[in-house]
PDB file of N, CA and C in Angstrom:
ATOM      1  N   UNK A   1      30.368 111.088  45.875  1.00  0.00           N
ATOM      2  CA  UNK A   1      31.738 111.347  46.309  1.00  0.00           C
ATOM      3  C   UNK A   1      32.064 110.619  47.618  1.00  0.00           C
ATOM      4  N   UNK A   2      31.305 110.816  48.960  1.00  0.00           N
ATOM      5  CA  UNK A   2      31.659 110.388  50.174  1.00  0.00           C
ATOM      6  C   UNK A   2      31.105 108.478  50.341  1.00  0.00           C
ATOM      7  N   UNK A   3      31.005 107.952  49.051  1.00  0.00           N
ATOM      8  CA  UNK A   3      30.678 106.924  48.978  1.00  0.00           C
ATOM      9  C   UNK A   3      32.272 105.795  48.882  1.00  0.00           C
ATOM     10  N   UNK A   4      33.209 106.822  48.486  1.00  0.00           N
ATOM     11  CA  UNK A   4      34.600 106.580  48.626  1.00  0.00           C
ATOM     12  C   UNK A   4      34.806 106.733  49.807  1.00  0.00           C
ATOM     13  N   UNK A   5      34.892 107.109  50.848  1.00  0.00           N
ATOM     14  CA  UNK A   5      35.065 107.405  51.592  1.00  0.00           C
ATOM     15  C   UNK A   5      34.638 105.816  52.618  1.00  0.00           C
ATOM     16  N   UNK A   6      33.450 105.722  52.509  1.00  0.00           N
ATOM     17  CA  UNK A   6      33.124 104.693  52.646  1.00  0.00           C
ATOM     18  C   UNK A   6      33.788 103.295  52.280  1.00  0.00           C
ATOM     19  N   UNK A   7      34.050 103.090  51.041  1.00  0.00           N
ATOM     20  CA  UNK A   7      34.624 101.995  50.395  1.00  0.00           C
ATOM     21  C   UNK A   7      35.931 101.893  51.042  1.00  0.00           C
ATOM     22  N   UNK A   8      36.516 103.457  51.230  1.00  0.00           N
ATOM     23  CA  UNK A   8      38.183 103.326  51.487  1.00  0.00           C
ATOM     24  C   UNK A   8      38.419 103.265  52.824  1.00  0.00           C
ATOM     25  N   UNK A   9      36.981 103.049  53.580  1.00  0.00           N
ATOM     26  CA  UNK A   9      37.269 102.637  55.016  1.00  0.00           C
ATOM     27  C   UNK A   9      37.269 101.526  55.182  1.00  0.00           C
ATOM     28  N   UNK A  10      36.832 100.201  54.042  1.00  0.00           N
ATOM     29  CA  UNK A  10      36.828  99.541  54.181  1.00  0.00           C
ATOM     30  C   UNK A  10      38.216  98.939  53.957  1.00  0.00           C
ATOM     31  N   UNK A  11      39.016  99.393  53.057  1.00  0.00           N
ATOM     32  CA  UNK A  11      40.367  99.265  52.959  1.00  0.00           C
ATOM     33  C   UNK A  11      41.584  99.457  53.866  1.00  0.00           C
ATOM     34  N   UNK A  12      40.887 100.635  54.712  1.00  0.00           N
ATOM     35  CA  UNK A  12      42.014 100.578  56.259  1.00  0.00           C
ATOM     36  C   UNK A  12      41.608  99.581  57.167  1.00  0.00           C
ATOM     37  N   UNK A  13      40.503  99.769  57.128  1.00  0.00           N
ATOM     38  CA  UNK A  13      39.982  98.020  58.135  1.00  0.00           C
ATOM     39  C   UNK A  13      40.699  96.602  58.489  1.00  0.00           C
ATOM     40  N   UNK A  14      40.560  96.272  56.693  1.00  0.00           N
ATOM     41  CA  UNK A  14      41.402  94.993  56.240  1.00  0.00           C
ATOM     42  C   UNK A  14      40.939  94.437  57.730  1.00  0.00           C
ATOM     43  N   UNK A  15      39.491  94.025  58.431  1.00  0.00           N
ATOM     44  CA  UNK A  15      40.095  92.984  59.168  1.00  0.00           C
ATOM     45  C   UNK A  15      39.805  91.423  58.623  1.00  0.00           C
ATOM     46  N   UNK A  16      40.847  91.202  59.102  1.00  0.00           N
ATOM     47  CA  UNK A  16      41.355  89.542  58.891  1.00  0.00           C
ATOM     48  C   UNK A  16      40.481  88.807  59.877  1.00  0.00           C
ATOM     49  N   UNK A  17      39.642  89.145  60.673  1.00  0.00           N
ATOM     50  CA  UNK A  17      39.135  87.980  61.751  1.00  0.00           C
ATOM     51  C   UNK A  17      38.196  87.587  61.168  1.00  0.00           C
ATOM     52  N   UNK A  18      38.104  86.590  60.967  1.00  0.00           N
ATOM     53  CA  UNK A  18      36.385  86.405  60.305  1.00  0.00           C
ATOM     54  C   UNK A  18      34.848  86.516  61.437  1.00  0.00           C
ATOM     55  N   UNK A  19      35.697  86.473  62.548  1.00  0.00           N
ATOM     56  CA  UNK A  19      34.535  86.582  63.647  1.00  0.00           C
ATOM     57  C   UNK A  19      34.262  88.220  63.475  1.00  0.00           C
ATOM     58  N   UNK A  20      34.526  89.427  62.912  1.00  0.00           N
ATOM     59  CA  UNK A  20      34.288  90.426  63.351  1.00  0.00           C
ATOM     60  C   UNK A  20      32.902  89.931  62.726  1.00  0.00           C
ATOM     61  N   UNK A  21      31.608  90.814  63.269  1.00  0.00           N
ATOM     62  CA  UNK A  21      30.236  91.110  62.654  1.00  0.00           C
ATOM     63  C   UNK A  21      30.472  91.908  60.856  1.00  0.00           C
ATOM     64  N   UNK A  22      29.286  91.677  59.779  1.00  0.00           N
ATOM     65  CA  UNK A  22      29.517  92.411  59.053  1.00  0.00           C
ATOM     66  C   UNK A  22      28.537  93.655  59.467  1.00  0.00           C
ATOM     67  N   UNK A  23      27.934  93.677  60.610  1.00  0.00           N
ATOM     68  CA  UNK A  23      27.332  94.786  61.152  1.00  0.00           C
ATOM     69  C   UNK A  23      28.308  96.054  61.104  1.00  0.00           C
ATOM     70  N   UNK A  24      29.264  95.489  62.236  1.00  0.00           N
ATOM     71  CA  UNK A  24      29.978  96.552  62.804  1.00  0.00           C
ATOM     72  C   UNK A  24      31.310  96.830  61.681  1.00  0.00           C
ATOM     73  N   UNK A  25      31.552  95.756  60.302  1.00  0.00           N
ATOM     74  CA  UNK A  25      32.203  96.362  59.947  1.00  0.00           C
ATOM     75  C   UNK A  25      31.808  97.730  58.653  1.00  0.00           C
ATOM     76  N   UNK A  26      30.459  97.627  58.423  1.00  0.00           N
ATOM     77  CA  UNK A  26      29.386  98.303  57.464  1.00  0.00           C
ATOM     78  C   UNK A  26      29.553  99.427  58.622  1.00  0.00           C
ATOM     79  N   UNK A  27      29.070  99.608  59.846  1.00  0.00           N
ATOM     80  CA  UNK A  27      28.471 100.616  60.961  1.00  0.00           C
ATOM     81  C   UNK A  27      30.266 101.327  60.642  1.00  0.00           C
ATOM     82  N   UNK A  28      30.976 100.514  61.031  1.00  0.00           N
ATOM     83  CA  UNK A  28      32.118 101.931  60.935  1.00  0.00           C
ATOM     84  C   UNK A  28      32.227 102.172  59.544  1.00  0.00           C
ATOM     85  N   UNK A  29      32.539 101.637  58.389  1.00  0.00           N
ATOM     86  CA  UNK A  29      32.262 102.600  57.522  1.00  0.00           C
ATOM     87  C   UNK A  29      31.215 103.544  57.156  1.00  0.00           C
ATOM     88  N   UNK A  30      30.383 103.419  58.022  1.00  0.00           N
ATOM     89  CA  UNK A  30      29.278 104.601  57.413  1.00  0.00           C
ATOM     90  C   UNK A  30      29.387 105.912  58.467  1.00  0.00           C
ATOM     91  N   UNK A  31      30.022 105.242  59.779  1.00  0.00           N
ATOM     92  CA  UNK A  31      30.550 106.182  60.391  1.00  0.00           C
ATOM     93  C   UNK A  31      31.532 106.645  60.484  1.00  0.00           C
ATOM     94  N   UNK A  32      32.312 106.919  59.529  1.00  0.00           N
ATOM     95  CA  UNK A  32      33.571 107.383  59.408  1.00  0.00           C
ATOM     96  C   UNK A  32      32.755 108.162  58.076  1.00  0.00           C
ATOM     97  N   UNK A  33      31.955 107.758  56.903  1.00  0.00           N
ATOM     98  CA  UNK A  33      31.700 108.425  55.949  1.00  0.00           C
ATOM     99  C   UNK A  33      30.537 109.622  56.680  1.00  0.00           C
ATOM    100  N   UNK A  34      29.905 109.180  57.824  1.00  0.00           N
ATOM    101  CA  UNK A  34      29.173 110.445  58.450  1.00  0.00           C
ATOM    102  C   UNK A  34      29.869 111.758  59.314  1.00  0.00           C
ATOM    103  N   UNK A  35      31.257 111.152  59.510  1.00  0.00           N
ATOM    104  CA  UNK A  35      31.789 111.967  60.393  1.00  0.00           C
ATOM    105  C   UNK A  35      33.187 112.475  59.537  1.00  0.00           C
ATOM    106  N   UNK A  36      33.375 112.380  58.779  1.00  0.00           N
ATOM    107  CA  UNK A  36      34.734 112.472  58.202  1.00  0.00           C
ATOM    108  C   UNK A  36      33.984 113.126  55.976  1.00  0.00           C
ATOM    109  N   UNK A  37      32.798 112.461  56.035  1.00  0.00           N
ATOM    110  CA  UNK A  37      32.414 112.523  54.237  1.00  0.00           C
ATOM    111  C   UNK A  37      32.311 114.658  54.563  1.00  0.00           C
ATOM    112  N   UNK A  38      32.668 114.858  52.891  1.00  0.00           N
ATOM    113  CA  UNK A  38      32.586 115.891  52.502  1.00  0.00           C
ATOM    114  C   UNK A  38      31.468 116.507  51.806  1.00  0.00           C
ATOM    115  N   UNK A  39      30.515 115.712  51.087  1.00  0.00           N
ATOM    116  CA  UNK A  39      29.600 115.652  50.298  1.00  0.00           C
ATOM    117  C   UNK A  39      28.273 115.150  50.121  1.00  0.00           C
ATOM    118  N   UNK A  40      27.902 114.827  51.578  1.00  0.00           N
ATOM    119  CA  UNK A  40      27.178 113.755  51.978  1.00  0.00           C
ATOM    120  C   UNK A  40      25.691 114.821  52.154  1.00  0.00           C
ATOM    121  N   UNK A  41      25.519 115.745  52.199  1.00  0.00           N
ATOM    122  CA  UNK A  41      24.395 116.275  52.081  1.00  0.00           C
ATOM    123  C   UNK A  41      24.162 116.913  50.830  1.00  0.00           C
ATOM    124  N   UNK A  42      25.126 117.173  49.727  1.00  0.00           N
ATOM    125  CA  UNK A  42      24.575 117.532  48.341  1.00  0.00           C
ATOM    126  C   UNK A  42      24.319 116.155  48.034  1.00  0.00           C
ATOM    127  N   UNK A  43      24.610 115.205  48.518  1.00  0.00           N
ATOM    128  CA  UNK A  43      24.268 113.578  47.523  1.00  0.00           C
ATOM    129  C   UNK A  43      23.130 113.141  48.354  1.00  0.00           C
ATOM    130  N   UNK A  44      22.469 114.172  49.409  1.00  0.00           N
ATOM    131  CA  UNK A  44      21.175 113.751  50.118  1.00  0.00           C
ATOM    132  C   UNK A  44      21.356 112.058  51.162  1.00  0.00           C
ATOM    133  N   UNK A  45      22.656 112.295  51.398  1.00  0.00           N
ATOM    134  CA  UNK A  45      22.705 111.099  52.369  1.00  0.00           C
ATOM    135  C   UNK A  45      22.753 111.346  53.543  1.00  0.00           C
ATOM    136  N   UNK A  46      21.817 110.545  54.731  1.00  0.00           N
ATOM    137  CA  UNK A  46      22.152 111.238  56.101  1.00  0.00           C
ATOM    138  C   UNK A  46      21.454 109.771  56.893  1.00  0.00           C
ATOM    139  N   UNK A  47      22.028 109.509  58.538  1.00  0.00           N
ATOM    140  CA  UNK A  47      21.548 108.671  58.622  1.00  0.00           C
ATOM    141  C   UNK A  47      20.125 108.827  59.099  1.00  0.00           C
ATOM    142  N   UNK A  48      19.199 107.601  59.136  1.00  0.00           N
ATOM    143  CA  UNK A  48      18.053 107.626  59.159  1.00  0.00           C
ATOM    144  C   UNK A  48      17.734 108.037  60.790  1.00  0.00           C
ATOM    145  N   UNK A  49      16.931 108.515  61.072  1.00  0.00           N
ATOM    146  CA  UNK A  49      15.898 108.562  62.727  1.00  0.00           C
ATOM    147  C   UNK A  49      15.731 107.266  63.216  1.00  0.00           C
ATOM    148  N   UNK A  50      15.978 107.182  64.071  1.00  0.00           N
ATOM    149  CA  UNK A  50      15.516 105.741  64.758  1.00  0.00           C
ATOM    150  C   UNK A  50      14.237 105.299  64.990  1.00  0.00           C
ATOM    151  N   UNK A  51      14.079 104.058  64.259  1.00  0.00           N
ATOM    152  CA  UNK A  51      12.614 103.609  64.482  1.00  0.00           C
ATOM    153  C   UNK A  51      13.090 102.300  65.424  1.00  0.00           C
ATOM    154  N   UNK A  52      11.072 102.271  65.784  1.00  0.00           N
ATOM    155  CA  UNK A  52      11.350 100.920  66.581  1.00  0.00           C
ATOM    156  C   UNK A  52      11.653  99.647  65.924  1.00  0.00           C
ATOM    157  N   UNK A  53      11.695  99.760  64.937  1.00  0.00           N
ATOM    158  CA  UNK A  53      12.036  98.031  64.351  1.00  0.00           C
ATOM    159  C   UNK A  53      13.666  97.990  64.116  1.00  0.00           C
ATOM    160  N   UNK A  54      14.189  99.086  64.398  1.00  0.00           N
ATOM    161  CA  UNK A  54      15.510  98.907  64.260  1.00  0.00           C
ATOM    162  C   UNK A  54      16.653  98.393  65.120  1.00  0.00           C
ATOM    163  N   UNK A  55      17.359  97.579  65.440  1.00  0.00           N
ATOM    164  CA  UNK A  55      18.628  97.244  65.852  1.00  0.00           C
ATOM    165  C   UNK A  55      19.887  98.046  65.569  1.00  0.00           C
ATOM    166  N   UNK A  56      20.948  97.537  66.845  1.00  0.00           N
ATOM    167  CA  UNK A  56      22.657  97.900  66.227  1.00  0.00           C
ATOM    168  C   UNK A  56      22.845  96.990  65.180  1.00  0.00           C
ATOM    169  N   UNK A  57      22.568  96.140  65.082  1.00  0.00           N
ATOM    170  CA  UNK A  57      23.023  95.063  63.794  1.00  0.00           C
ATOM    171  C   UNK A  57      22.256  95.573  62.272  1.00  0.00           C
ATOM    172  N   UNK A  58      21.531  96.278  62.399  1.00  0.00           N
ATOM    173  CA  UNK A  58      21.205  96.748  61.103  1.00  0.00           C
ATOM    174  C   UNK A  58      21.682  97.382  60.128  1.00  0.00           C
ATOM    175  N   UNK A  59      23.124  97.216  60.756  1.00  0.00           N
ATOM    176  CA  UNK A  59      24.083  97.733  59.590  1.00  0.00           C
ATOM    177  C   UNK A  59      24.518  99.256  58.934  1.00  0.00           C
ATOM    178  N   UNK A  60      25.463 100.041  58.513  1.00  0.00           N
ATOM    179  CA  UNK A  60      25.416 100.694  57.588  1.00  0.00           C
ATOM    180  C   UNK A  60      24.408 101.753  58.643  1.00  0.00           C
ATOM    181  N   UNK A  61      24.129 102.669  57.924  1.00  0.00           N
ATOM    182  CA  UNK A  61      23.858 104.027  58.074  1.00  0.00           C
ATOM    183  C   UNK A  61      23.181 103.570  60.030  1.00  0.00           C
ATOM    184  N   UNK A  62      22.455 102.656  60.029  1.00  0.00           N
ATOM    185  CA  UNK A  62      21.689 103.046  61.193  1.00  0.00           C
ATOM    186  C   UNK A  62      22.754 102.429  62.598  1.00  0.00           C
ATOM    187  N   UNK A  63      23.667 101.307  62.117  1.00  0.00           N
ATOM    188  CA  UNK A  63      24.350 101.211  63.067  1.00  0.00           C
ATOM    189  C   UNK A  63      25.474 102.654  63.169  1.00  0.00           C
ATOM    190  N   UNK A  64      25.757 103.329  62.308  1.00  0.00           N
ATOM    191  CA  UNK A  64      26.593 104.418  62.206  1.00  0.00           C
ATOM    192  C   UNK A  64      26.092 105.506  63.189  1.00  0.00           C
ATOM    193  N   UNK A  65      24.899 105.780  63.101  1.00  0.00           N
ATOM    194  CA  UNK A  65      24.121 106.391  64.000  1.00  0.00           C
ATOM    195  C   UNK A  65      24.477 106.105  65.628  1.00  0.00           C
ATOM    196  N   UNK A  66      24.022 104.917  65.726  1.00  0.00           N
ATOM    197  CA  UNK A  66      24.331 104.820  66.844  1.00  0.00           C
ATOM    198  C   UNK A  66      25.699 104.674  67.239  1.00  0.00           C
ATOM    199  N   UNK A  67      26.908 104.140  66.340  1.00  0.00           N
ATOM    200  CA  UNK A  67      28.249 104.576  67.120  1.00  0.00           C
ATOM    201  C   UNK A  67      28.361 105.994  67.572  1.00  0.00           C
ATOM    202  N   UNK A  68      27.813 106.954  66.542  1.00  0.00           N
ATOM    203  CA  UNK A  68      27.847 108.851  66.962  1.00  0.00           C
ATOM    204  C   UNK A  68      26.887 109.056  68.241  1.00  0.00           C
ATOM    205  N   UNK A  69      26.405 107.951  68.584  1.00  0.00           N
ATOM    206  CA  UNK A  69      25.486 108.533  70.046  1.00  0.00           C
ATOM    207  C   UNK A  69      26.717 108.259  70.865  1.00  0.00           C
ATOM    208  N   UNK A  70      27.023 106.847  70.699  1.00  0.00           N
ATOM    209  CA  UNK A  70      27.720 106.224  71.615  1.00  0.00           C
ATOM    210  C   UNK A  70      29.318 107.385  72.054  1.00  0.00           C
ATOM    211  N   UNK A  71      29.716 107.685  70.893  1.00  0.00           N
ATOM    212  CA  UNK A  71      30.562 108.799  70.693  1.00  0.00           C
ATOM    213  C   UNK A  71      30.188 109.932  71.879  1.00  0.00           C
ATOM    214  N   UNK A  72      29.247 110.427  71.720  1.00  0.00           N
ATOM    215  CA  UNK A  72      28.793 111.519  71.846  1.00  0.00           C
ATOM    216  C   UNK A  72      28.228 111.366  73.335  1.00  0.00           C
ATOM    217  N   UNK A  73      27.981 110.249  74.185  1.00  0.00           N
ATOM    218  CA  UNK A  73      27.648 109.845  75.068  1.00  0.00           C
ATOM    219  C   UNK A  73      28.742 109.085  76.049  1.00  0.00           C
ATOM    220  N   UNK A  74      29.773 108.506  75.851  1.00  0.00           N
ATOM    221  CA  UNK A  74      30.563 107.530  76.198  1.00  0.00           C
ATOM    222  C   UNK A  74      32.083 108.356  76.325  1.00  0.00           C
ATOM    223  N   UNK A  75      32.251 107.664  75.022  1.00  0.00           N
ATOM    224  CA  UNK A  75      33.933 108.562  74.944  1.00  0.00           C
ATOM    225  C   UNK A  75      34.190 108.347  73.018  1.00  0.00           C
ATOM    226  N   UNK A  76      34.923 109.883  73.100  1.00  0.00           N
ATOM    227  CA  UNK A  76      34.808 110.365  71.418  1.00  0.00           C
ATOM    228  C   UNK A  76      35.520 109.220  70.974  1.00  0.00           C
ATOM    229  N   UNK A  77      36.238 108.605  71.486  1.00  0.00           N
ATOM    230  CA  UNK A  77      37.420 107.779  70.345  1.00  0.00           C
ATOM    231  C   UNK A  77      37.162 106.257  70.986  1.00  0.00           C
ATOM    232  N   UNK A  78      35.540 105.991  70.742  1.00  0.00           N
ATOM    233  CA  UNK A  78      35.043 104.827  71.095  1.00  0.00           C
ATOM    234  C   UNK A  78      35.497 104.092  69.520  1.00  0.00           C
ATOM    235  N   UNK A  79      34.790 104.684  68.616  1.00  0.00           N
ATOM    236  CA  UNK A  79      34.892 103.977  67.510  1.00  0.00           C
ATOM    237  C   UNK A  79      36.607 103.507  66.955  1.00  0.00           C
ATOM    238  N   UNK A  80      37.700 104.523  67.193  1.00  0.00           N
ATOM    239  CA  UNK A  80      38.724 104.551  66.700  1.00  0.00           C
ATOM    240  C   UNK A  80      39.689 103.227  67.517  1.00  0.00           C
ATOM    241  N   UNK A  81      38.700 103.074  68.762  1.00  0.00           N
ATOM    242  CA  UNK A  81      39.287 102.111  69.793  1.00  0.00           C
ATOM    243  C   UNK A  81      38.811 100.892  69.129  1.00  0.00           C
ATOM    244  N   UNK A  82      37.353 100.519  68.773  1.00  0.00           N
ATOM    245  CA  UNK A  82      36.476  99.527  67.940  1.00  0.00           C
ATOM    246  C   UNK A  82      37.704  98.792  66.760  1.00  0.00           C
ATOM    247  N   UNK A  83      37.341 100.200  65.742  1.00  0.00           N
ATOM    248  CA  UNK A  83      38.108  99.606  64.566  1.00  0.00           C
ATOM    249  C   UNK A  83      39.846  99.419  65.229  1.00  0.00           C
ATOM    250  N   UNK A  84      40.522  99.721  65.952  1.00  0.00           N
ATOM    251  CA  UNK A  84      41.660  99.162  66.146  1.00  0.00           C
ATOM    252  C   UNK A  84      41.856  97.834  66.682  1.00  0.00           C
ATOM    253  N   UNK A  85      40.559  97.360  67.619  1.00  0.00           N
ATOM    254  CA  UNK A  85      40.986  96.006  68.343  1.00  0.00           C
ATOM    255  C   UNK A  85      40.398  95.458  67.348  1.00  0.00           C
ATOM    256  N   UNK A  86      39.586  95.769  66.127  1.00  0.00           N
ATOM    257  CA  UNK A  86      39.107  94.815  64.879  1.00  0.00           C
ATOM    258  C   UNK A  86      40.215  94.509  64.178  1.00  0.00           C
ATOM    259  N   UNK A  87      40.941  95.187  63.642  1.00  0.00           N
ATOM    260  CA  UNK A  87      41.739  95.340  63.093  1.00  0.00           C
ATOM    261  C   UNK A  87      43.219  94.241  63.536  1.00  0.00           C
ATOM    262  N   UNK A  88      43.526  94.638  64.698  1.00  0.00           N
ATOM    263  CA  UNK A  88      44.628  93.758  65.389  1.00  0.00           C
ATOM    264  C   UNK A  88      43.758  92.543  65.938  1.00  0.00           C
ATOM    265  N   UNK A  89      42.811  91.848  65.578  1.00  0.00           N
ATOM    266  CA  UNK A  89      42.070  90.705  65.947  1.00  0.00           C
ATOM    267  C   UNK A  89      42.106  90.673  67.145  1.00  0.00           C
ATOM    268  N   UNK A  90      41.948  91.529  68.061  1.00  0.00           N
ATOM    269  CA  UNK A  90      41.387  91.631  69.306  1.00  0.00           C
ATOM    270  C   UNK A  90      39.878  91.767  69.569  1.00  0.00           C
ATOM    271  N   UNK A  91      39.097  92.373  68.260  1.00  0.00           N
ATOM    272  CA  UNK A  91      37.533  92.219  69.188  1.00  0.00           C
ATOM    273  C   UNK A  91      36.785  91.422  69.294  1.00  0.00           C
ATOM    274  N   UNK A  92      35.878  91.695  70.441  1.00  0.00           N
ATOM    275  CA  UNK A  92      35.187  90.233  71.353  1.00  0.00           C
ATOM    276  C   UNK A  92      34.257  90.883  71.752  1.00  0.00           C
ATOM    277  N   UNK A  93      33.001  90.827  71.714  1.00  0.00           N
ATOM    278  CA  UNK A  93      31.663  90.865  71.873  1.00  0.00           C
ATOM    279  C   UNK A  93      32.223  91.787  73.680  1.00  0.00           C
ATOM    280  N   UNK A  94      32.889  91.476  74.238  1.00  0.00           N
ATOM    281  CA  UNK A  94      33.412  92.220  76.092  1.00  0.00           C
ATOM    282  C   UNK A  94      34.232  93.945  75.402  1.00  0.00           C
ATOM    283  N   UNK A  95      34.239  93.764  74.195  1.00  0.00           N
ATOM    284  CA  UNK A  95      34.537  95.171  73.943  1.00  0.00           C
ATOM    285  C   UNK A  95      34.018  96.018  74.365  1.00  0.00           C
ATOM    286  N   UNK A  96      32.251  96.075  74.302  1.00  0.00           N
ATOM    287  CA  UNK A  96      31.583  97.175  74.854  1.00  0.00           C
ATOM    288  C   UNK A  96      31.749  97.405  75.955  1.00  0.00           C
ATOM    289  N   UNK A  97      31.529  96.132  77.160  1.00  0.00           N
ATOM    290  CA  UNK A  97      31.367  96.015  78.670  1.00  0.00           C
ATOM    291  C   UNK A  97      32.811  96.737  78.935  1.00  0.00           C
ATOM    292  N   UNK A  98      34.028  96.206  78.272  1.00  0.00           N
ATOM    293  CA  UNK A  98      35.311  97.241  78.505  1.00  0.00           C
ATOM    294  C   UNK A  98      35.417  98.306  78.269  1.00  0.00           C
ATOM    295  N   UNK A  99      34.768  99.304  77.614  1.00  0.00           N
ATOM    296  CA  UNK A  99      35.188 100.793  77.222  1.00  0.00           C
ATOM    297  C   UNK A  99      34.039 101.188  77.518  1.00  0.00           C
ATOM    298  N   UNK A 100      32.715 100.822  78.316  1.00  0.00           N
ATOM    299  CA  UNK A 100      31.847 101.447  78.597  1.00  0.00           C
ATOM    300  C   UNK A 100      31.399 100.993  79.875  1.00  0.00           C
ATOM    301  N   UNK A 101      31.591  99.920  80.562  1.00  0.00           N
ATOM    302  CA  UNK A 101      30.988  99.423  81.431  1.00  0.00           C
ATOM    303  C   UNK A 101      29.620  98.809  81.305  1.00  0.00           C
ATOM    304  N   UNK A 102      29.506  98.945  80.155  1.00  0.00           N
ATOM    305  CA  UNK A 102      27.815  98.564  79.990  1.00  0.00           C
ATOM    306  C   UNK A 102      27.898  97.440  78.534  1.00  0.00           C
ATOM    307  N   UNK A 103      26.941  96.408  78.372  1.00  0.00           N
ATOM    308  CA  UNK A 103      27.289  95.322  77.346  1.00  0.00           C
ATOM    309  C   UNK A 103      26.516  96.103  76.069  1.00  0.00           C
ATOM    310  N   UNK A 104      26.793  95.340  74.788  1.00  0.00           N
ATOM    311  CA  UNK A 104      25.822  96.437  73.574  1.00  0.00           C
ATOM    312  C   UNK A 104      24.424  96.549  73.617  1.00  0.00           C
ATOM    313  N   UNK A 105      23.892  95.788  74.436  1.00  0.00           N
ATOM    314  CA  UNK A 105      22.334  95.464  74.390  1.00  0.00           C
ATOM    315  C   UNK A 105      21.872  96.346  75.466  1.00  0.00           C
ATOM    316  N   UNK A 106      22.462  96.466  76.446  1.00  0.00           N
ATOM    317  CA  UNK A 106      22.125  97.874  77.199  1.00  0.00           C
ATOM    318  C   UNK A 106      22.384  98.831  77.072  1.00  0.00           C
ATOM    319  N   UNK A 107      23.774  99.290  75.838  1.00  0.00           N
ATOM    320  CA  UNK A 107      23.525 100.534  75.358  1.00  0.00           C
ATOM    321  C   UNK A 107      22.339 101.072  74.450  1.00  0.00           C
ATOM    322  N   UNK A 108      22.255  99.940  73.422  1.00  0.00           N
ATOM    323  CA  UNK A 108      21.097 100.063  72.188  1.00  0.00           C
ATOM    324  C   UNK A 108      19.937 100.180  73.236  1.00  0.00           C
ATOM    325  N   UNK A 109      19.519 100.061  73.890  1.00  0.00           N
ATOM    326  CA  UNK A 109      18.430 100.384  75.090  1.00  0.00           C
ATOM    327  C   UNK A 109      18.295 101.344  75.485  1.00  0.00           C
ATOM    328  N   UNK A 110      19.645 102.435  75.857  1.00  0.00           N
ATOM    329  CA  UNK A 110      20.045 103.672  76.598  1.00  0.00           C
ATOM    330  C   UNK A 110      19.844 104.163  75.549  1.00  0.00           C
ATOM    331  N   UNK A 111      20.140 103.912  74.028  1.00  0.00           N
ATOM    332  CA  UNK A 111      19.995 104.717  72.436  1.00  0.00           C
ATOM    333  C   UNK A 111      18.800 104.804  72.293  1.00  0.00           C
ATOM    334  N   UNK A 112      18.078 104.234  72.720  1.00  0.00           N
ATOM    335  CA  UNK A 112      16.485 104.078  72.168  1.00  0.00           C
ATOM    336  C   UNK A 112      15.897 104.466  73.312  1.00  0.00           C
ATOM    337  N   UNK A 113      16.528 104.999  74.292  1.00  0.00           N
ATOM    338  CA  UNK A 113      15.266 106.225  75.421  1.00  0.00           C
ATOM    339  C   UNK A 113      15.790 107.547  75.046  1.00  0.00           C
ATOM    340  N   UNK A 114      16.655 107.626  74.637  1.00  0.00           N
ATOM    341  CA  UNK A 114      17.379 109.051  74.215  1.00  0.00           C
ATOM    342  C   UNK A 114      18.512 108.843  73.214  1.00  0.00           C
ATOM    343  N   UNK A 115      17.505 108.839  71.918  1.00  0.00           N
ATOM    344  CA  UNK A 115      18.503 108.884  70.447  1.00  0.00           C
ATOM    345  C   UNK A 115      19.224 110.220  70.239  1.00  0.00           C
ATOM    346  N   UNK A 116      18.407 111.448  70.585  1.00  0.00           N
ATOM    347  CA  UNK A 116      19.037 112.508  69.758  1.00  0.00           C
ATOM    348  C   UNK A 116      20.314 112.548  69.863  1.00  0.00           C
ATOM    349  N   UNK A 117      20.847 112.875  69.074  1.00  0.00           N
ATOM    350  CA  UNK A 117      22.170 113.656  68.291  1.00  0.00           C
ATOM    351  C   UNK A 117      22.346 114.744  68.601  1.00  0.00           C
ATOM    352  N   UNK A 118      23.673 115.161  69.165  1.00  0.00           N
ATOM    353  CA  UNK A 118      24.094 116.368  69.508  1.00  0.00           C
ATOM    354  C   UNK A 118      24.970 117.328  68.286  1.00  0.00           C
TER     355      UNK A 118
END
C-alpha cells in the first residue's frame, strides 16, 4: 500500500532540474513514505539501522533515515524546504550550509556519532 505513497511522491516532485541527485530525490520519497505511509509496518517495511558502510547518497530508505534525524535534530520542515527549492530549481549542494549552518558531509558525520531516532 505505502509503496504508493512513495511513487506519488514522486509525482509532486516533478523536478525538472536534472542536476537534482537521484539520491535525494529516492531519500524524500522514502521519507515522506516513512513519515506520512499508513501501512508500512504490516508490509514489514522500516528503514534500516545505520551501518558503517553506509552514506547519505545511498538512497531510498537509508537516505530517508537520515533526513528524519536531520528533522528531528535541525528543523522539522527541513525536508519540506529540500523538496521545495528542488522543485522550483533552486537546489544547490549550499542548501544544507543554508538551513543548517553545517555542509551535508558534516551532518552525515554528526548522524553517524548519534543516529538514534527519536
Amino acid at each position: 500500500m505505502d509503496v504508493i505513497t512513495h511513487e506519488l511522491m514522486h509525482i509532486v516532485q516533478n523536478y525538472k532540474d536534472e542536476k537534482i541527485p537521484n539520491w535525494l530525490t529516492e531519500g524524500v520519497a522514502d521519507y515522506v513514505r516513512a513519515t506520512e505511509g499508513v501501512n508500512n509496518e504490516k508490509a514489514n517495511w522500516k528503514m534500516p539501522d545505520l551501518k558503517p558502510e553506509n552514506n547519505f547518497d545511498n538512497s531510498y530508505r537509508i537516505t530517508a533515515r537520515f533526513f528524519v534525524w536531520l528533522t528531528q535534530n535541525y528543523d522539522k520542515n527541513l525536508i519540506i524546504k529540500l523538496d521545495s527549492d528542488a522543485r522550483n530549481n533552486n537546489y544547490t549542494p549550499d542548501f544544507w550550509k543554508k538551513n543548517t549552518g553545517k555542509s551535508l558531509e558534516v551532518l552525515w558525520e554528526e548522524y553517524k556519532m548519534k543516529p538514534a531516532l527519536k
